[in-house]
PDB file of N, CA and C in Angstrom:
ATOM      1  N   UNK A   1       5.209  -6.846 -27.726  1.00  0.00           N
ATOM      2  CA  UNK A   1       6.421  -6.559 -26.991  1.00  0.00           C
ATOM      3  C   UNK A   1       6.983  -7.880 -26.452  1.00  0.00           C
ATOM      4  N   UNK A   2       8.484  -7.943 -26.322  1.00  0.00           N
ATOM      5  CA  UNK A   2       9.059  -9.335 -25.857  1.00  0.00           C
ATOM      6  C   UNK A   2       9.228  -9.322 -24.681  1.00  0.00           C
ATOM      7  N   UNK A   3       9.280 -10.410 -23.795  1.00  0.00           N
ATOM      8  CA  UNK A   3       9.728 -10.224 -22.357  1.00  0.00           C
ATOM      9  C   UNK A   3      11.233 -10.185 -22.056  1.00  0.00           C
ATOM     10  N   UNK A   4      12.127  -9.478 -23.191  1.00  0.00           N
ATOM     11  CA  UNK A   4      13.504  -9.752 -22.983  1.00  0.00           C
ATOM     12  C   UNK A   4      14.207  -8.633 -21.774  1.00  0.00           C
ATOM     13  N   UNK A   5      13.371  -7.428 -21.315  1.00  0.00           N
ATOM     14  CA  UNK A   5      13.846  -6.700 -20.975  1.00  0.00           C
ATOM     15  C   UNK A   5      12.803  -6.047 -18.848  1.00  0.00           C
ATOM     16  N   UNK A   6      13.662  -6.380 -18.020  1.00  0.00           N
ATOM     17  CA  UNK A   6      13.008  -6.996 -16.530  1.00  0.00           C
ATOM     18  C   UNK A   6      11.991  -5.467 -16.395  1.00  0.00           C
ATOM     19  N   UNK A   7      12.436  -4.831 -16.801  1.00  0.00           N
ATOM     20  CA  UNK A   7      11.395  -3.190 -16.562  1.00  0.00           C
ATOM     21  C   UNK A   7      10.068  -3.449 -17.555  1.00  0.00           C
ATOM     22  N   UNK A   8      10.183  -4.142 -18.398  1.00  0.00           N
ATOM     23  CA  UNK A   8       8.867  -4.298 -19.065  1.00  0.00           C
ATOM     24  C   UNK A   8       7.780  -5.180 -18.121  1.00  0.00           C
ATOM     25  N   UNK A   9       8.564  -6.109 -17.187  1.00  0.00           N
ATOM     26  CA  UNK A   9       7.667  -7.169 -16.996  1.00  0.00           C
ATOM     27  C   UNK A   9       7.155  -7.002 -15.551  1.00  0.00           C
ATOM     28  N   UNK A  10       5.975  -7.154 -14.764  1.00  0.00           N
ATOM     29  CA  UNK A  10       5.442  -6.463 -13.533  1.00  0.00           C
ATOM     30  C   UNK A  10       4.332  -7.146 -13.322  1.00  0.00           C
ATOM     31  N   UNK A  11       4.370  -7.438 -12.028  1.00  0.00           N
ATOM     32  CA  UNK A  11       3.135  -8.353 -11.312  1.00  0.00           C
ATOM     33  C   UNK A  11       2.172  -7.879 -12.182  1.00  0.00           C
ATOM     34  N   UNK A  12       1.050  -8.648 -12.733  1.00  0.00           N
ATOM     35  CA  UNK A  12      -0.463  -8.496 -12.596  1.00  0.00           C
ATOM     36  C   UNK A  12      -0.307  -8.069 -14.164  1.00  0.00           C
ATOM     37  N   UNK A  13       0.459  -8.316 -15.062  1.00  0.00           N
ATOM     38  CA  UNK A  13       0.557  -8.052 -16.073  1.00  0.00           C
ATOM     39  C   UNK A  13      -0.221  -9.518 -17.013  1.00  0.00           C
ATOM     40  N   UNK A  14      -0.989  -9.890 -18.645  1.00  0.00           N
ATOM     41  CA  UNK A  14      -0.817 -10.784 -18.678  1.00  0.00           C
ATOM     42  C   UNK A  14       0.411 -10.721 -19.874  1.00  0.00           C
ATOM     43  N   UNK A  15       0.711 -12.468 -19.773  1.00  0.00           N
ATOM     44  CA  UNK A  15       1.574 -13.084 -20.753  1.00  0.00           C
ATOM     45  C   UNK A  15       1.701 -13.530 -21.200  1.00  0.00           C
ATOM     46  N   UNK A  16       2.322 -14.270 -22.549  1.00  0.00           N
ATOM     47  CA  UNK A  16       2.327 -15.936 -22.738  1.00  0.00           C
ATOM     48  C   UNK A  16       4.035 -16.377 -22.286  1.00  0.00           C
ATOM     49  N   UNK A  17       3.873 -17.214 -21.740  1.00  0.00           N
ATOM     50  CA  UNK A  17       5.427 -17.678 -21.356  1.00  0.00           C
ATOM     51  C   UNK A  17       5.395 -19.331 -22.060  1.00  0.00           C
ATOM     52  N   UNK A  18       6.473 -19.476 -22.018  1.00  0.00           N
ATOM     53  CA  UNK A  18       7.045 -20.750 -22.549  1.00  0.00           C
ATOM     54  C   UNK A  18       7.802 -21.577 -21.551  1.00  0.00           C
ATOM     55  N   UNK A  19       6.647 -22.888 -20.791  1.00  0.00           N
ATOM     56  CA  UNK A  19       7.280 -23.427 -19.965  1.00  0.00           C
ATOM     57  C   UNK A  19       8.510 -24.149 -20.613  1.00  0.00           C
ATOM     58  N   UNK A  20       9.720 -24.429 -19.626  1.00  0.00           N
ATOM     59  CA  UNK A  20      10.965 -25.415 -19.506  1.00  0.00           C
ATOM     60  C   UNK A  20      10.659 -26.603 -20.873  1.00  0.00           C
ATOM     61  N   UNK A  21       9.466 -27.671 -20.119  1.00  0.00           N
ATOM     62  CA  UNK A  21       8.962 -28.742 -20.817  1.00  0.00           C
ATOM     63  C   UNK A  21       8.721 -28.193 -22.713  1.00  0.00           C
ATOM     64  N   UNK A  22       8.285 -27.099 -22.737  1.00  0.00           N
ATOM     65  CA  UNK A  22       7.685 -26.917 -24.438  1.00  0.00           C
ATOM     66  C   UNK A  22       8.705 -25.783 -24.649  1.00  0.00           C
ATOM     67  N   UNK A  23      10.002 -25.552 -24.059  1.00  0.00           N
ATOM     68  CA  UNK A  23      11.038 -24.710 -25.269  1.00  0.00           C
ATOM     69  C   UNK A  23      11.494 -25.564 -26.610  1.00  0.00           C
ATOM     70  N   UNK A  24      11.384 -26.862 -26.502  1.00  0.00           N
ATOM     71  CA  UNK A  24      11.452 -27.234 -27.730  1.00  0.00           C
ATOM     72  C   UNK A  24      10.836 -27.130 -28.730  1.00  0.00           C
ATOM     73  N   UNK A  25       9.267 -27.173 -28.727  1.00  0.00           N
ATOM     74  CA  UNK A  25       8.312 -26.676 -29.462  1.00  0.00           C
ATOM     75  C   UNK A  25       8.208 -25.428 -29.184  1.00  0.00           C
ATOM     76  N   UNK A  26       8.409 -24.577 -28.554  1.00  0.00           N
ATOM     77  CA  UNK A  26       7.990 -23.505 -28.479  1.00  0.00           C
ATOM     78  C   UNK A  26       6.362 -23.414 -28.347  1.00  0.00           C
ATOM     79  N   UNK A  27       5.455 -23.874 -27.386  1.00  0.00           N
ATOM     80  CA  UNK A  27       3.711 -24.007 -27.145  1.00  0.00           C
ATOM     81  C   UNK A  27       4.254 -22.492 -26.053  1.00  0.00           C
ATOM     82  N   UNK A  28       3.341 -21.980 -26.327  1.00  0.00           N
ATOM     83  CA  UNK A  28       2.756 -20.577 -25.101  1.00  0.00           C
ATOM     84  C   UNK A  28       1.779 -20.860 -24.022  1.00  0.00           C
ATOM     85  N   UNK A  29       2.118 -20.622 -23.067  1.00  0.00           N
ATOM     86  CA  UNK A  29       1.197 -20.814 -21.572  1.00  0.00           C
ATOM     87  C   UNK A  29       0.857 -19.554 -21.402  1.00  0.00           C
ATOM     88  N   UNK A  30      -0.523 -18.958 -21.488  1.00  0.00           N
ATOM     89  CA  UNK A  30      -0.999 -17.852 -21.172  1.00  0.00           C
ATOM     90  C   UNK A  30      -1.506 -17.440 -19.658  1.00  0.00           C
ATOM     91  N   UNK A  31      -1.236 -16.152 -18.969  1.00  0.00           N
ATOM     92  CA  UNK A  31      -0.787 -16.198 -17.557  1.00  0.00           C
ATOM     93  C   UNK A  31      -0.950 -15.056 -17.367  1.00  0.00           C
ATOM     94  N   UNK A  32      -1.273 -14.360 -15.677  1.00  0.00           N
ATOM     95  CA  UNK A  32      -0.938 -13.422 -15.226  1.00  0.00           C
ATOM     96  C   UNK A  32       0.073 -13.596 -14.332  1.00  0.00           C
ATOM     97  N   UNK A  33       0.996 -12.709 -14.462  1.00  0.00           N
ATOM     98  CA  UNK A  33       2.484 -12.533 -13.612  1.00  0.00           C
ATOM     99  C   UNK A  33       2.475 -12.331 -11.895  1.00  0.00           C
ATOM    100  N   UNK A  34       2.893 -13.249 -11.285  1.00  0.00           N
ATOM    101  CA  UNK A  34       2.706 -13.148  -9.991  1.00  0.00           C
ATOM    102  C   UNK A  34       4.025 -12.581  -9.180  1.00  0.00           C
ATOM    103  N   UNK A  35       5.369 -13.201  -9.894  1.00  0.00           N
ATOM    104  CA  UNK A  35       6.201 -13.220  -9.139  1.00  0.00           C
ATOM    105  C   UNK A  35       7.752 -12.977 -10.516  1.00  0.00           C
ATOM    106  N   UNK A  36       8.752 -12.116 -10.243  1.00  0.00           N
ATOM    107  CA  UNK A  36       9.553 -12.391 -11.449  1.00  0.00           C
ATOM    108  C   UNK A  36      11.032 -12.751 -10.827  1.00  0.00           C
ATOM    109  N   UNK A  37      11.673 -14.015 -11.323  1.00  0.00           N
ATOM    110  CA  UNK A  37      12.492 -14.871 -10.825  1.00  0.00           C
ATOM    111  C   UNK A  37      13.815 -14.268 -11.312  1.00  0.00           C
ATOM    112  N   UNK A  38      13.960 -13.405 -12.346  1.00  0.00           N
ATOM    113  CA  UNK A  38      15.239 -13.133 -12.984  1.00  0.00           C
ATOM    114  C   UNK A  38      15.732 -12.204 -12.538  1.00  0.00           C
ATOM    115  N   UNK A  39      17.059 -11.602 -12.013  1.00  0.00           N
ATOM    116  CA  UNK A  39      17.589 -10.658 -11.570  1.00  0.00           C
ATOM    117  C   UNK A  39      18.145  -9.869 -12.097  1.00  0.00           C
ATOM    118  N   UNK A  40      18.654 -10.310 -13.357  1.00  0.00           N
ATOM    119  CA  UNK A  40      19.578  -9.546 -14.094  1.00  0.00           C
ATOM    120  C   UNK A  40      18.406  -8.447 -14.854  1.00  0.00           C
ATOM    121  N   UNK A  41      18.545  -7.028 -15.591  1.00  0.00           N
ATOM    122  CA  UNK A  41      18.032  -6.347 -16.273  1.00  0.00           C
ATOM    123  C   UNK A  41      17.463  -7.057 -17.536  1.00  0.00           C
ATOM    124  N   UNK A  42      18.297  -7.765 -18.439  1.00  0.00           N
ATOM    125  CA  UNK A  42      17.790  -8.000 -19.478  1.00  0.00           C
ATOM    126  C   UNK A  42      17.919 -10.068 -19.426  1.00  0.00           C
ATOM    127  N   UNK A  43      17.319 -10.499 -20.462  1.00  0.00           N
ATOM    128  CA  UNK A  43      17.690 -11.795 -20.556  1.00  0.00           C
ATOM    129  C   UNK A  43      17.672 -12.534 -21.718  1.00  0.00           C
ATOM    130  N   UNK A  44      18.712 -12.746 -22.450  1.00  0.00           N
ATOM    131  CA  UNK A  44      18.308 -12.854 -24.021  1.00  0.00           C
ATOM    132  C   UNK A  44      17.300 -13.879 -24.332  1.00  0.00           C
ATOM    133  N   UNK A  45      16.766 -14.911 -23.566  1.00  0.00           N
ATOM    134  CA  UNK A  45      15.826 -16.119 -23.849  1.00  0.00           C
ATOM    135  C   UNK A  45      14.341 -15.772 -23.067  1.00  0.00           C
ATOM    136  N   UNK A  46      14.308 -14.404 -22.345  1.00  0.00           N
ATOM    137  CA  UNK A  46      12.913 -13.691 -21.582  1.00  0.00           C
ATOM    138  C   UNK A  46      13.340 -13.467 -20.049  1.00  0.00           C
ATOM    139  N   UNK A  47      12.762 -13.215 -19.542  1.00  0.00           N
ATOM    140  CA  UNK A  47      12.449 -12.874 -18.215  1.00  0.00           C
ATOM    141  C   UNK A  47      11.526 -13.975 -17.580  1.00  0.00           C
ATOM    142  N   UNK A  48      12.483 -15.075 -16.513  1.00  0.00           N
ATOM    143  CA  UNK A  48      11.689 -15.944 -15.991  1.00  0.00           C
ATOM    144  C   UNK A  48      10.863 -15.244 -15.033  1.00  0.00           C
ATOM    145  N   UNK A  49       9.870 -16.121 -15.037  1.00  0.00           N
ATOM    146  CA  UNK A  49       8.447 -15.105 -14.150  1.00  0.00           C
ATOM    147  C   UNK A  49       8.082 -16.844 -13.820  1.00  0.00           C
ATOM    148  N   UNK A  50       7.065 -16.301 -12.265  1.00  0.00           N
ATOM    149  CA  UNK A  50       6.082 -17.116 -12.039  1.00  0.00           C
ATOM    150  C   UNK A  50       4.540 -16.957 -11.925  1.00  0.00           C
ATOM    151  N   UNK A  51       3.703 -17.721 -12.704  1.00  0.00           N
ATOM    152  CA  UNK A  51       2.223 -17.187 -13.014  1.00  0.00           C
ATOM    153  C   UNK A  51       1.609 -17.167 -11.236  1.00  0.00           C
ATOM    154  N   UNK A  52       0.285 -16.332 -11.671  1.00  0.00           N
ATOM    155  CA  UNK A  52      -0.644 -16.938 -10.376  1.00  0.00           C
ATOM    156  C   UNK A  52      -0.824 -18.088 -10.255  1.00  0.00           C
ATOM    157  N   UNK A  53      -1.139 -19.087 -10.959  1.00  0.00           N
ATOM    158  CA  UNK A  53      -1.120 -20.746 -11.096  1.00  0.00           C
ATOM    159  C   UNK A  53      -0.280 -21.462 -10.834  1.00  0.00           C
ATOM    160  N   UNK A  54       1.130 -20.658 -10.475  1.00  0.00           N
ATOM    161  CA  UNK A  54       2.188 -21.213  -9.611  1.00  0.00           C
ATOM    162  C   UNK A  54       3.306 -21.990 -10.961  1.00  0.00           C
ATOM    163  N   UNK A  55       2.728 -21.854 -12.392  1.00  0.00           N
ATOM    164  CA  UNK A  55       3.681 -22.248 -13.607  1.00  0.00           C
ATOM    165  C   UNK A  55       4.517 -21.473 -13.860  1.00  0.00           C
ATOM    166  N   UNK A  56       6.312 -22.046 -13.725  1.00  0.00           N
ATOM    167  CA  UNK A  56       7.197 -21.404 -13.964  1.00  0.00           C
ATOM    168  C   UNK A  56       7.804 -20.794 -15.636  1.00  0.00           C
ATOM    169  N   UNK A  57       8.203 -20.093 -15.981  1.00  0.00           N
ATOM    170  CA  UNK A  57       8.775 -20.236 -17.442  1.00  0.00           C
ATOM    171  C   UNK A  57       9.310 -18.919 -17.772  1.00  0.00           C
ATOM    172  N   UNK A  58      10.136 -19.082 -19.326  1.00  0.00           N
ATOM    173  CA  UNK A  58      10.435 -17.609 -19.641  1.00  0.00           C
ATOM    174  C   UNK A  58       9.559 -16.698 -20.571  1.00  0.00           C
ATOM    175  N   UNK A  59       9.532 -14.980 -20.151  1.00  0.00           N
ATOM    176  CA  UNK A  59       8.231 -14.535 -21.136  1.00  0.00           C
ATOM    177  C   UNK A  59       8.346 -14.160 -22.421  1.00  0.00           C
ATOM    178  N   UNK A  60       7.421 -14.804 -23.176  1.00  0.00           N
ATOM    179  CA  UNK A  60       7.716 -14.742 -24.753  1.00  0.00           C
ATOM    180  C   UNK A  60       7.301 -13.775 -25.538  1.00  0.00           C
ATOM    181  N   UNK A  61       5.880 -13.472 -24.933  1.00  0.00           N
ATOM    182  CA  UNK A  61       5.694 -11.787 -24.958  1.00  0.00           C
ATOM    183  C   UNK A  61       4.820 -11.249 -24.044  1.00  0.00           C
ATOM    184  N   UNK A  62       4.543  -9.647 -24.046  1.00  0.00           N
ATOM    185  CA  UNK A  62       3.671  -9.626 -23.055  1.00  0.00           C
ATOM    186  C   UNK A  62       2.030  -9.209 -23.784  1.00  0.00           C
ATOM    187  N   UNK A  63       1.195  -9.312 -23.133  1.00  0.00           N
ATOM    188  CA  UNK A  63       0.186  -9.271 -23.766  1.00  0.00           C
ATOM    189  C   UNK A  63      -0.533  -7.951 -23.540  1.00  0.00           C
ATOM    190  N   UNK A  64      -0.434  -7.506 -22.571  1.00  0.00           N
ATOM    191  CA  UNK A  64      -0.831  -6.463 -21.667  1.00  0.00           C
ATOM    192  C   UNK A  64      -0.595  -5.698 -20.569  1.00  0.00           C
ATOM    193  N   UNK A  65      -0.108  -4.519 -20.970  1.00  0.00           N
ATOM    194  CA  UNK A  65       0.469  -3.802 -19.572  1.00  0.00           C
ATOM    195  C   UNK A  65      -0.437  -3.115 -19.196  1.00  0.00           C
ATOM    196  N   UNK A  66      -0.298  -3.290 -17.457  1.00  0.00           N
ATOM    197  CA  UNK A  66      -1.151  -1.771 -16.679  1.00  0.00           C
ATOM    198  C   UNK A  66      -0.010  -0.505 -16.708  1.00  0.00           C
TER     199      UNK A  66
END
């Protein structure tokens, strides 16, 4: 599943997100969801989230829902 859509995405979930620094490469940062930064419903490039580890980025997919 993609993180394009804000109802999919929910604290304590994990993810891989794609920090700022590696959208060029596209590298995945794997994470549990602490905090979600985006307001709008949907977001065509993911749903910015912030991990427990305090790493910002957008989600590329999710890995696991509760």
């Amino acid at each position: 599943m993609d993180g394009k859509k804000r109802i999919d995405v929910k604290p304590g979930i994990a993810v891989n997100i794609v920090l700022k620094q590696d959208q060029r490469s596209g590298k995945l940062t794997k994470g549990i969801v602490k905090d979600i930064l985006t307001n709008s419903a949907t977001h065509p490039h993911g749903i910015k989230v912030r991990l427990e580890d305090g790493q910002v980025g957008r989600v590329a997919e999710i890995l696991e829902t509760k």
